[in-house]
Protein backbone atom coordinates (compact mmCIF):
# COMPACT_ATOMS: atom_id res chain seq x y z
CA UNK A 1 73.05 -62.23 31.42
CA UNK A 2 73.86 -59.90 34.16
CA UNK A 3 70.85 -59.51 36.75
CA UNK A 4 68.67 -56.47 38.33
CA UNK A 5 70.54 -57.38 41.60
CA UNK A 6 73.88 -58.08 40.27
CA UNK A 7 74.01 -54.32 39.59
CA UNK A 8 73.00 -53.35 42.69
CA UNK A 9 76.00 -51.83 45.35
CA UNK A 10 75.38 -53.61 48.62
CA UNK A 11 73.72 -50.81 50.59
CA UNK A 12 70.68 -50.71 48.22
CA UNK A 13 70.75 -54.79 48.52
CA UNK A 14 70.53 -54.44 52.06
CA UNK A 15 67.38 -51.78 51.67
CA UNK A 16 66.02 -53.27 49.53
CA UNK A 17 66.06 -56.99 51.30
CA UNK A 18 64.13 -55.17 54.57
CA UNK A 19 61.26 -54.66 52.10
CA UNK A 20 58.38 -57.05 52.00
CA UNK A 21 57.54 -58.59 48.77
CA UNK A 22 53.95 -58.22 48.74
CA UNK A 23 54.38 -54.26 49.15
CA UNK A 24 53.54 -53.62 45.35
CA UNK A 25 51.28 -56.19 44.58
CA UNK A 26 48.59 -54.16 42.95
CA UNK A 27 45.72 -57.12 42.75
CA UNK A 28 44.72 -55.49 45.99
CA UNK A 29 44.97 -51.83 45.80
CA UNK A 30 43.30 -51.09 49.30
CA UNK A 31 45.90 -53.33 50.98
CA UNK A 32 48.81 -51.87 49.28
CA UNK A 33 47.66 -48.40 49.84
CA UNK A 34 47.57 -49.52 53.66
CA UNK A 35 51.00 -51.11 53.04
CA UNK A 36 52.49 -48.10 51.47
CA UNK A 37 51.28 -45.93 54.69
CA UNK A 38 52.87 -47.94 57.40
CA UNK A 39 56.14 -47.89 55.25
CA UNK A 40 55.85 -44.27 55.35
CA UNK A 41 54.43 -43.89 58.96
CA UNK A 42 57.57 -45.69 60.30
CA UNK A 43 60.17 -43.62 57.86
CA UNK A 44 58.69 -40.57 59.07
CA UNK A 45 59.08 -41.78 63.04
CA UNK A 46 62.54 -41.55 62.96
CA UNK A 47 62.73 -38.65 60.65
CA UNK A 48 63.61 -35.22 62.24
CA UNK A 49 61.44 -32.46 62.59
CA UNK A 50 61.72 -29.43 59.93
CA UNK A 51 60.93 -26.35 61.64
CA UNK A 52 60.45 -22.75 60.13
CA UNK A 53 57.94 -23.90 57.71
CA UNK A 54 53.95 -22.67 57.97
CA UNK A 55 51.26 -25.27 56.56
CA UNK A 56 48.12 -24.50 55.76
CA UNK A 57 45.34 -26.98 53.66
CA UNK A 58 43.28 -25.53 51.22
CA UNK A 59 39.80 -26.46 49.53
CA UNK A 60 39.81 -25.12 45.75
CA UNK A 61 37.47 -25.33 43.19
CA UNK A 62 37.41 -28.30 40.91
CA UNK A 63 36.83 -28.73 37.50
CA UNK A 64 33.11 -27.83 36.47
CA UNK A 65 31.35 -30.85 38.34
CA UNK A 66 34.06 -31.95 39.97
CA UNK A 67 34.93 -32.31 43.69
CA UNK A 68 36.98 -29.57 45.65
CA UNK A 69 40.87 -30.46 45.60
CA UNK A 70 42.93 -30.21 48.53
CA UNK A 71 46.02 -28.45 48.05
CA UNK A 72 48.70 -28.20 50.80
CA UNK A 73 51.04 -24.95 51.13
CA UNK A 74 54.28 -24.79 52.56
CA UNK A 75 55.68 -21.25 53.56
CA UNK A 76 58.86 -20.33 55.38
CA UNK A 77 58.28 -18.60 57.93
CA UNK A 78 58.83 -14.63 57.83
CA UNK A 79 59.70 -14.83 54.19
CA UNK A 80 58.67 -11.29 52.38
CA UNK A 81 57.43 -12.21 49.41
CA UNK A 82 56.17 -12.25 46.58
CA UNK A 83 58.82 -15.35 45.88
CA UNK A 84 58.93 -18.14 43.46
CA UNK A 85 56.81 -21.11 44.28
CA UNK A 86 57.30 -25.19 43.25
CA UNK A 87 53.86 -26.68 42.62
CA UNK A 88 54.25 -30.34 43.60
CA UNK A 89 52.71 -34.05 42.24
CA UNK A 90 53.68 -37.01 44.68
CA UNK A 91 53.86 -40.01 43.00
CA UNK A 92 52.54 -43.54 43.78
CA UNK A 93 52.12 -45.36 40.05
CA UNK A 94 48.41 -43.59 39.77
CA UNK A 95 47.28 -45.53 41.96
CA UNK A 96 49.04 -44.84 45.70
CA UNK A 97 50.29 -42.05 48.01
CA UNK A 98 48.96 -38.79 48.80
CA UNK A 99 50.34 -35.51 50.58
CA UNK A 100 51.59 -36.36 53.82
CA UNK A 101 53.96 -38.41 52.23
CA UNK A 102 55.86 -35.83 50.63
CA UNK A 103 55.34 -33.19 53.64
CA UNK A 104 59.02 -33.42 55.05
CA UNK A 105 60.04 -33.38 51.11
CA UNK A 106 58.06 -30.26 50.36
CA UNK A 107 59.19 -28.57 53.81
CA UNK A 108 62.70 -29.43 52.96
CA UNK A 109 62.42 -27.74 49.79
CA UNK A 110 60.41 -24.21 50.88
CA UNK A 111 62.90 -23.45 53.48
CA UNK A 112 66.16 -24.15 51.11
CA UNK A 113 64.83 -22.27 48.12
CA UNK A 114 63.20 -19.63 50.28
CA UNK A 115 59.71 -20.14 48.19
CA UNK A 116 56.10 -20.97 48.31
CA UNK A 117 55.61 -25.08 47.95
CA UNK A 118 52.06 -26.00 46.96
CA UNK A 119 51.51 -29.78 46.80
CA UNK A 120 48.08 -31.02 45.73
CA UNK A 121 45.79 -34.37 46.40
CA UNK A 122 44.90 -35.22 43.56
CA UNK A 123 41.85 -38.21 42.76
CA UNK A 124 43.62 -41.66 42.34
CA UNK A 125 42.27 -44.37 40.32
CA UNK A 126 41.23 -47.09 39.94
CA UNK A 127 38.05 -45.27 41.42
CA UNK A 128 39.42 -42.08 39.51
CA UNK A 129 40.48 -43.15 35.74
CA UNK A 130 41.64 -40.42 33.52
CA UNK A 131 40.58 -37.41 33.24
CA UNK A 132 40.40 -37.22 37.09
CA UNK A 133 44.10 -36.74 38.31
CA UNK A 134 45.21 -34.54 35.21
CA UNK A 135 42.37 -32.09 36.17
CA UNK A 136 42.71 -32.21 39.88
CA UNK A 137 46.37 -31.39 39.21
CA UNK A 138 45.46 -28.43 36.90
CA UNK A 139 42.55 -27.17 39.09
CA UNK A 140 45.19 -26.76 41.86
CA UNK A 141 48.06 -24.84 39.85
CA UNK A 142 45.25 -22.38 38.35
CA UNK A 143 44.08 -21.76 41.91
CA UNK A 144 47.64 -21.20 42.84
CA UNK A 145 48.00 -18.98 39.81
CA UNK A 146 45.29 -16.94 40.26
CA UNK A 147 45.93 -16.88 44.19
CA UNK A 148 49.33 -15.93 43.97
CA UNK A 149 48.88 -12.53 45.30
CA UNK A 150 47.47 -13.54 48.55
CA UNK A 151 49.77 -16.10 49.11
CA UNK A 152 52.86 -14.21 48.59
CA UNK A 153 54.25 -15.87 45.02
CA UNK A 154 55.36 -14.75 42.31
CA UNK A 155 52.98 -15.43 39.34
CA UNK A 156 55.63 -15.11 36.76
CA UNK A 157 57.70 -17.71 38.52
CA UNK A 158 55.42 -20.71 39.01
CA UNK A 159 57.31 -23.97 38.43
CA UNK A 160 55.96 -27.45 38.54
CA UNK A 161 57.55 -30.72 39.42
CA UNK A 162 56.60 -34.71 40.91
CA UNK A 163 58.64 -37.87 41.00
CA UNK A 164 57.35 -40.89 39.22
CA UNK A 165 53.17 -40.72 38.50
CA UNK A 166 54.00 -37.37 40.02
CA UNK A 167 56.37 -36.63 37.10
CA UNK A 168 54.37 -38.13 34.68
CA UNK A 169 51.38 -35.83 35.77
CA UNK A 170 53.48 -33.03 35.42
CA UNK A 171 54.56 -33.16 31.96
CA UNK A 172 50.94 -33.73 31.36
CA UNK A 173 50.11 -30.62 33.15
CA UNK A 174 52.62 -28.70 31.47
CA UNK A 175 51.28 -30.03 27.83
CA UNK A 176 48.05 -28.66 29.67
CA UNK A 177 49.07 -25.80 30.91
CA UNK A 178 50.22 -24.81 27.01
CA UNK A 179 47.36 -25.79 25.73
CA UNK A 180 44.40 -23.64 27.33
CA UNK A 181 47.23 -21.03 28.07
CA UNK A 182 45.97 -20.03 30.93
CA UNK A 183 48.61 -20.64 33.53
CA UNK A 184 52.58 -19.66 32.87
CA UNK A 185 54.51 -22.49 34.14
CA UNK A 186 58.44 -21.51 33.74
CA UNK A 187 60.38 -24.64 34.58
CA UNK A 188 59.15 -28.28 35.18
CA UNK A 189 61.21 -30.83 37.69
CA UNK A 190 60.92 -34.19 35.98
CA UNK A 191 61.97 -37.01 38.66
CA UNK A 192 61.77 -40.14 37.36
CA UNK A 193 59.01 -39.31 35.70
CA UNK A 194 55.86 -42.10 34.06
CA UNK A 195 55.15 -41.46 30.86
CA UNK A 196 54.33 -43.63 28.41
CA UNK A 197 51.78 -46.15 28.86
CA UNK A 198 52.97 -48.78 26.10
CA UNK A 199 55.60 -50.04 28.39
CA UNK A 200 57.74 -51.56 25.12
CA UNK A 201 61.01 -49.83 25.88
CA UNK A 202 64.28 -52.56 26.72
CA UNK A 203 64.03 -51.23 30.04
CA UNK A 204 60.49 -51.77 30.86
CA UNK A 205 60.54 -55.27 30.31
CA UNK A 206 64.22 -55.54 32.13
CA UNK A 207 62.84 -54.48 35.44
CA UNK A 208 60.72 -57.03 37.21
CA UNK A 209 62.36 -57.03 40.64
CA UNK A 210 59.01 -57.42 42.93
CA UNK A 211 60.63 -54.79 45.41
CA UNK A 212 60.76 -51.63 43.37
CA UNK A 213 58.47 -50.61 40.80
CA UNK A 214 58.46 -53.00 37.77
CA UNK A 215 56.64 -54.48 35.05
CA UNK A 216 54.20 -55.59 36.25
CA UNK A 217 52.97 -52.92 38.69
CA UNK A 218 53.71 -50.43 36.00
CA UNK A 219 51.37 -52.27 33.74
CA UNK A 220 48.72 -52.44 36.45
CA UNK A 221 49.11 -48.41 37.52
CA UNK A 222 48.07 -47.38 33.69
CA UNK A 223 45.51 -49.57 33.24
CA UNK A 224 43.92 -48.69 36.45
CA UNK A 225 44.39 -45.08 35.56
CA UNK A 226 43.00 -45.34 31.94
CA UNK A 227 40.36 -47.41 32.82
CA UNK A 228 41.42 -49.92 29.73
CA UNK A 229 44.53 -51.84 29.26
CA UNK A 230 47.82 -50.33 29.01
CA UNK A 231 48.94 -49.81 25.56
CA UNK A 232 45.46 -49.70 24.06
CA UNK A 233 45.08 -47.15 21.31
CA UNK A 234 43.54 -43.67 21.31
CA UNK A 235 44.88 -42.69 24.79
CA UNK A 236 45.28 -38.54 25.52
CA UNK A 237 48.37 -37.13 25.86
CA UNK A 238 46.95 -35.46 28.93
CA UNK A 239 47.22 -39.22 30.30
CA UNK A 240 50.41 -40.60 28.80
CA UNK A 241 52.25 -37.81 27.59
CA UNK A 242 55.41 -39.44 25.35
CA UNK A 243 51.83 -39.68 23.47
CA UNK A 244 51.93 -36.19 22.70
CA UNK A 245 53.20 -35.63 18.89
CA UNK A 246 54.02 -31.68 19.41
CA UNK A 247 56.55 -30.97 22.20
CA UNK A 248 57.04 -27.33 20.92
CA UNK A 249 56.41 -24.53 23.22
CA UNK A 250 57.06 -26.16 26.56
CA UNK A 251 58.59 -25.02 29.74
CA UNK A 252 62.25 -25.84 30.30
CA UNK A 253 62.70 -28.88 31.49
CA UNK A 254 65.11 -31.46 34.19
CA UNK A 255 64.89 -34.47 34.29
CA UNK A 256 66.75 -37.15 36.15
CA UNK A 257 66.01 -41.02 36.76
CA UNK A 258 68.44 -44.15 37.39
CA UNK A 259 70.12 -46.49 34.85
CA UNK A 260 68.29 -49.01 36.20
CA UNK A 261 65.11 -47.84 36.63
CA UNK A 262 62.33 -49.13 34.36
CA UNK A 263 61.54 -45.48 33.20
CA UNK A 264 64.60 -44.70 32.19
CA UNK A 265 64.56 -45.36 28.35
CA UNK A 266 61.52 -43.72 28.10
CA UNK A 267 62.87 -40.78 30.27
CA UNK A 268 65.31 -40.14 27.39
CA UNK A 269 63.61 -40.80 24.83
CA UNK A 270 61.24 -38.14 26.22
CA UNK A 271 64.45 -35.29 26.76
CA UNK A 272 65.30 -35.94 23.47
CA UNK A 273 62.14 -35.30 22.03
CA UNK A 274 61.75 -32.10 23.61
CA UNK A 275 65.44 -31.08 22.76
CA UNK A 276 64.15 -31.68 19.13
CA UNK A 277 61.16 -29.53 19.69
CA UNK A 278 63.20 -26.71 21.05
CA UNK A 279 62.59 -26.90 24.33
CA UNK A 280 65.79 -26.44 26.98
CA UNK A 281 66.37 -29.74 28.60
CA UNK A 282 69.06 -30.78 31.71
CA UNK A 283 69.21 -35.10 31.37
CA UNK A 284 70.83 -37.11 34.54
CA UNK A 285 70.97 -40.69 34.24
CA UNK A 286 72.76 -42.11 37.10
CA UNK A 287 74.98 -45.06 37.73
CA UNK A 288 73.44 -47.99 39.94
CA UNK A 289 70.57 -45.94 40.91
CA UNK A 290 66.99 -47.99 40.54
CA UNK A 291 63.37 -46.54 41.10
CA UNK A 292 63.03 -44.38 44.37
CA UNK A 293 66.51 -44.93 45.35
CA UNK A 294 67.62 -41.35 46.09
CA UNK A 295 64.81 -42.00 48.85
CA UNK A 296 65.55 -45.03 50.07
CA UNK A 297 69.08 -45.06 50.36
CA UNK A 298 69.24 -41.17 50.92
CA UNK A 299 73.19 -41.65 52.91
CA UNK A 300 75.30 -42.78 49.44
CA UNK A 301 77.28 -41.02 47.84
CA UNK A 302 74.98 -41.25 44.15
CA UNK A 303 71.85 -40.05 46.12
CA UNK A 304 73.56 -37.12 47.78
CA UNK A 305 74.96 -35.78 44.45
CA UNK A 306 71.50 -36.68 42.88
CA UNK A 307 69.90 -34.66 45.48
CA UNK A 308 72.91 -31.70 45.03
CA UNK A 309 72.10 -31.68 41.24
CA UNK A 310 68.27 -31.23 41.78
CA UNK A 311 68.45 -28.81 43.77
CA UNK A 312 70.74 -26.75 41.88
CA UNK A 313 68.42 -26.98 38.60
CA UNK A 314 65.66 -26.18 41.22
CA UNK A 315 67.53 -23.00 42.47
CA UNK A 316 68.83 -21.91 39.14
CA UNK A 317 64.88 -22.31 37.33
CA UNK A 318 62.98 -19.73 40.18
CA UNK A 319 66.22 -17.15 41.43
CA UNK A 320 68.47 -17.71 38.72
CA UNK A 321 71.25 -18.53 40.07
CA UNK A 322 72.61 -22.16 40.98
């Protein structure tokens, strides 16, 4: 049988062999949040500043009885709006990350589109199971929504988008956003996206290389955020959303993800589902490409065409033109 690492080219080998082991070993949360950090602090060290870009944090209101959310906004500087804006879901399996991490990302992004980017912090579990993160996440985009004025967005072009728990979160938020049809979302950016908690797909159990996401990570992240096992019956779509039985009515959707990442047969599964249900949907699976690749092997040739072909579908979703 040919292996995880047998598939890999030699530059994601040689990433991939500079990473330590015990970096997604969930049985310690705490410790792999702190892990998870460093990685990050010392990526971001060498990493070049973006300037042009104006940050600014804001407190908005919660769900009823729910804390404040942070939500961090990226503007270009001297930009006349109103202009599109990309509401943005970092990933981390549920249970990891948070906003700084995806600050040069987010920068990155409002200076090449020439929009708003509005990236929110939403509750993690375990010590925030489900409904937490879903409502954090919505709290933030109607704030954005109903903010857009003063912010200098375009209400009517409000798209949402995260990669992996991030992109999970965001089809939930656009089942969401449908549902109490309060908030027009017009395109969501699917990147690798988590979505189904039942983790019984031929890829899901393929994956179980301790260095990028697998198995049995992905088995701890959902059961931390549902506060049950993974798998277990009666879970909300709002939570794991290949759950969801009606797919009608959605946003248009991209979605990309690697052959040999552990979402990916779920991933299409999911864009077929939606195609079925009507809903306009742009599928990449690409060659050699595992979990979080496109990050950490940014140089190759797959990730710069990845990143090419997401920011195309990007462009083309909030001007209209690729």
């Amino acid at each position: 049988m040919v292996t995880f690492e047998d598939r890999l080219d030699e530059e994601s080998k040689a990433v991939l062999e500079m990473i330590p082991e015990s970096l997604l070993d969930l049985s310690d949360i705490p410790a792999a949040r702190a892990a998870i950090e460093g990685l990050m602090a010392a990526m971001f060290a060498s990493a070049p500043e973006i300037p042009g870009v104006e940050t600014e944090d804001h407190w908005v209101p919660g769900a009823p009885g729910d804390p404040d959310v942070m939500v961090r906004v990226y503007t270009p500087s001297g930009i006349e709006g109103p202009v599109p804006a990309l509401y943005w879901i970092h990933g981390g399996g549920m249970v990891l990350g948070d906003v700084p991490m995806d600050d040069l990302n987010c920068k990155g992004v409002a200076l090449e589109m020439g929009c708003v980017v509005a990236s929110v912090e939403y509750r993690l579990a375990p010590e925030h199971p489900h409904p937490a993160p879903i409502e954090d996440c919505y709290a933030g985009l109607k704030w954005l929504a109903e903010n857009a004025d003063s912010l200098g967005v375009d209400s009517s072009r409000i798209a949402i988008g995260g990669a992996s728990a991030g992109g999970g979160l965001a089809a939930a938020l656009a089942l969401l956003a449908r549902d109490r049809a309060e908030v027009q979302v017009i395109f969501q950016q699917l990147v690798y996206p988590m979505l189904d908690d039942r983790n019984i797909t031929p890829a899901s159990h393929y994956v179980q290389h301790p260095k990028v996401w697998n198995r049995k990570a992905n088995i701890a992240g959902w059961s931390a955020l549902l506060g049950k096992p993974a798998g277990s019956d009666g879970v909300s779509p709002y939570a794991s959303p290949a759950r969801a039985e009606d797919l009608s009515g959605l946003p248009p959707a991209f979605i990309i993800v690697g052959e040999l990442d552990l979402f990916v047969d779920e991933d299409i599964e999911y864009a077929q589902r939606l195609i079925q249900a009507g809903v306009p949907v742009e599928l990449h699976v690409f060659p050699g490409a595992f979990h979080g690749s496109d990050l950490m092997v940014p140089t190759c040739e797959n990730s710069q065409r990845w990143a090419t072909i997401r920011t195309a579908a990007l462009r083309q979703a909030l001007h209209g033109s690729a």
